[in-house]
C-alpha atoms as a PDB file:
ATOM      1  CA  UNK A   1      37.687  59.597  22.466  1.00  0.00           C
ATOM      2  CA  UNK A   2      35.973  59.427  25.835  1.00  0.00           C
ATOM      3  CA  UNK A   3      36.987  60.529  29.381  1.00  0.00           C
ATOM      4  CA  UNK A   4      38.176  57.084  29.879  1.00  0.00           C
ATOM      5  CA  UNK A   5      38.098  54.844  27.189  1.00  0.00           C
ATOM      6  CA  UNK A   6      37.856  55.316  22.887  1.00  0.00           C
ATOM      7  CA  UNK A   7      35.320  54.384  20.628  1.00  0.00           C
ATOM      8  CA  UNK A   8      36.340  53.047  17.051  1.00  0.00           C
ATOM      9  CA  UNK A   9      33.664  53.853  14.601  1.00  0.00           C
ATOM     10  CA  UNK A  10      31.048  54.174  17.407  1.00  0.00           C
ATOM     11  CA  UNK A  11      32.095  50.923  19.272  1.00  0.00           C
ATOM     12  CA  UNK A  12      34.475  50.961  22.545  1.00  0.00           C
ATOM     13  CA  UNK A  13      37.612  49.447  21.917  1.00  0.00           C
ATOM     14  CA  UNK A  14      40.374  48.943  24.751  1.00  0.00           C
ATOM     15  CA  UNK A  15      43.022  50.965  24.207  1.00  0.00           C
ATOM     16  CA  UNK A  16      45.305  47.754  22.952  1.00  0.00           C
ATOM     17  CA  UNK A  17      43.283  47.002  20.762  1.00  0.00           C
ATOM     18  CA  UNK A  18      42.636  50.550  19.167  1.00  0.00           C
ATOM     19  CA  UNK A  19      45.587  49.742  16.520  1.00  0.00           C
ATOM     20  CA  UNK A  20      44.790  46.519  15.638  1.00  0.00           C
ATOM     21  CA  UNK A  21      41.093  47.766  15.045  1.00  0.00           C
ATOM     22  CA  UNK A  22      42.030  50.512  12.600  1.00  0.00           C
ATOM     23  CA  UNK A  23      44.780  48.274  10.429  1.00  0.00           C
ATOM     24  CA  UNK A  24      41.532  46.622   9.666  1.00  0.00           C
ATOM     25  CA  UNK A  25      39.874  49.398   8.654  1.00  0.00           C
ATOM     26  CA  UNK A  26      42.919  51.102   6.089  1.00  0.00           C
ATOM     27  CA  UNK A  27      44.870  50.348   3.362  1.00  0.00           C
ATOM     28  CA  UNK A  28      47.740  52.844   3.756  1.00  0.00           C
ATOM     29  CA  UNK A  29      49.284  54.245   7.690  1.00  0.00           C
ATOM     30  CA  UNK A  30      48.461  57.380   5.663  1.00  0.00           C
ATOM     31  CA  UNK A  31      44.857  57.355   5.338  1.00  0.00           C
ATOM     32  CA  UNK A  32      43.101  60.181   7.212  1.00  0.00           C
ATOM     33  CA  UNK A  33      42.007  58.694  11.095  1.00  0.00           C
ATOM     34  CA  UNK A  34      39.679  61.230  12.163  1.00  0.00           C
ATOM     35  CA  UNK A  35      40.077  62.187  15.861  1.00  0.00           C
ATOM     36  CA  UNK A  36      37.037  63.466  17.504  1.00  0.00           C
ATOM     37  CA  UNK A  37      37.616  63.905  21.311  1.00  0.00           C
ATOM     38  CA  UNK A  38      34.244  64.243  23.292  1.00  0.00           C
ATOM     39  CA  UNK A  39      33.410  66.374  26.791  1.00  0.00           C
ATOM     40  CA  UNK A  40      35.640  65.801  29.537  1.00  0.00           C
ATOM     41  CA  UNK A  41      38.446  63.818  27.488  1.00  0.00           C
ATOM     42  CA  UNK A  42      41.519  65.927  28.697  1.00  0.00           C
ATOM     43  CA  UNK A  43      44.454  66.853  26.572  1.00  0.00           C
ATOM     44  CA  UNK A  44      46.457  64.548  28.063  1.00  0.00           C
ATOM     45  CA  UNK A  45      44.249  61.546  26.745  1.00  0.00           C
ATOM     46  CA  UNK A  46      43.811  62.860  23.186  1.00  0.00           C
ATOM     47  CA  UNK A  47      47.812  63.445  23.046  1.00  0.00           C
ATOM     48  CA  UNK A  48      48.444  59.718  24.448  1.00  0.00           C
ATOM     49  CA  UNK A  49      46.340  58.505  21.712  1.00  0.00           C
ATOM     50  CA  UNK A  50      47.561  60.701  19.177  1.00  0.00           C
ATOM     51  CA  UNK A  51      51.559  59.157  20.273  1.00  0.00           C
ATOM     52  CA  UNK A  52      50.053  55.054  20.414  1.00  0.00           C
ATOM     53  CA  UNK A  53      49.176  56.148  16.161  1.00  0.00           C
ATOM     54  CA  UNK A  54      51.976  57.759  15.547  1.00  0.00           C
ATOM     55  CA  UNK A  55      54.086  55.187  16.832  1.00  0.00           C
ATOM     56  CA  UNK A  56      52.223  52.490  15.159  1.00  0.00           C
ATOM     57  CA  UNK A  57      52.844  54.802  11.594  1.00  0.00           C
ATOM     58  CA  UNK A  58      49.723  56.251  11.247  1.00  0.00           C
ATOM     59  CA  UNK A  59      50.324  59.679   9.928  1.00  0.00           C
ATOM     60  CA  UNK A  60      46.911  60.720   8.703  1.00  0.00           C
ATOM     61  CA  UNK A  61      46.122  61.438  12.205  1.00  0.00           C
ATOM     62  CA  UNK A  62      43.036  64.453  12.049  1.00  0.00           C
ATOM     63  CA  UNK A  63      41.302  66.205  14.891  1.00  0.00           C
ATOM     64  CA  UNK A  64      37.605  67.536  14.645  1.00  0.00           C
ATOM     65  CA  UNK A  65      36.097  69.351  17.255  1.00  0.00           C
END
């Protein structure tokens, strides 16, 4: 996650397309998604992100520093 925008595996994604990007990428809502906010993202951002996954049914949801 970026101060504005989010990067799926490395590449920048629009944020409507963030969910469709990572149902390509599991097999099971439950797989771990690794959150990894960068400089300057607020908390707002990651929390907003972290709500889109959840209610999409990704439960896996894990933040790195």
């Amino acid at each position: 996650m970026l101060p504005e925008g989010q990067r799926l595996n490395g590449v920048a994604v629009a944020p409507e397309a963030l969910v469709a990007g990572l149902a390509r990428l599991v097999e099971n809502p439950a797989d771990p998604i690794v959150l990894r906010p960068r400089d300057g993202a607020s908390l707002q951002r990651l929390v907003d992100v972290m709500e889109t996954l959840s209610g999409a049914g990704y439960s896996g949801l894990v933040l790195v520093e």
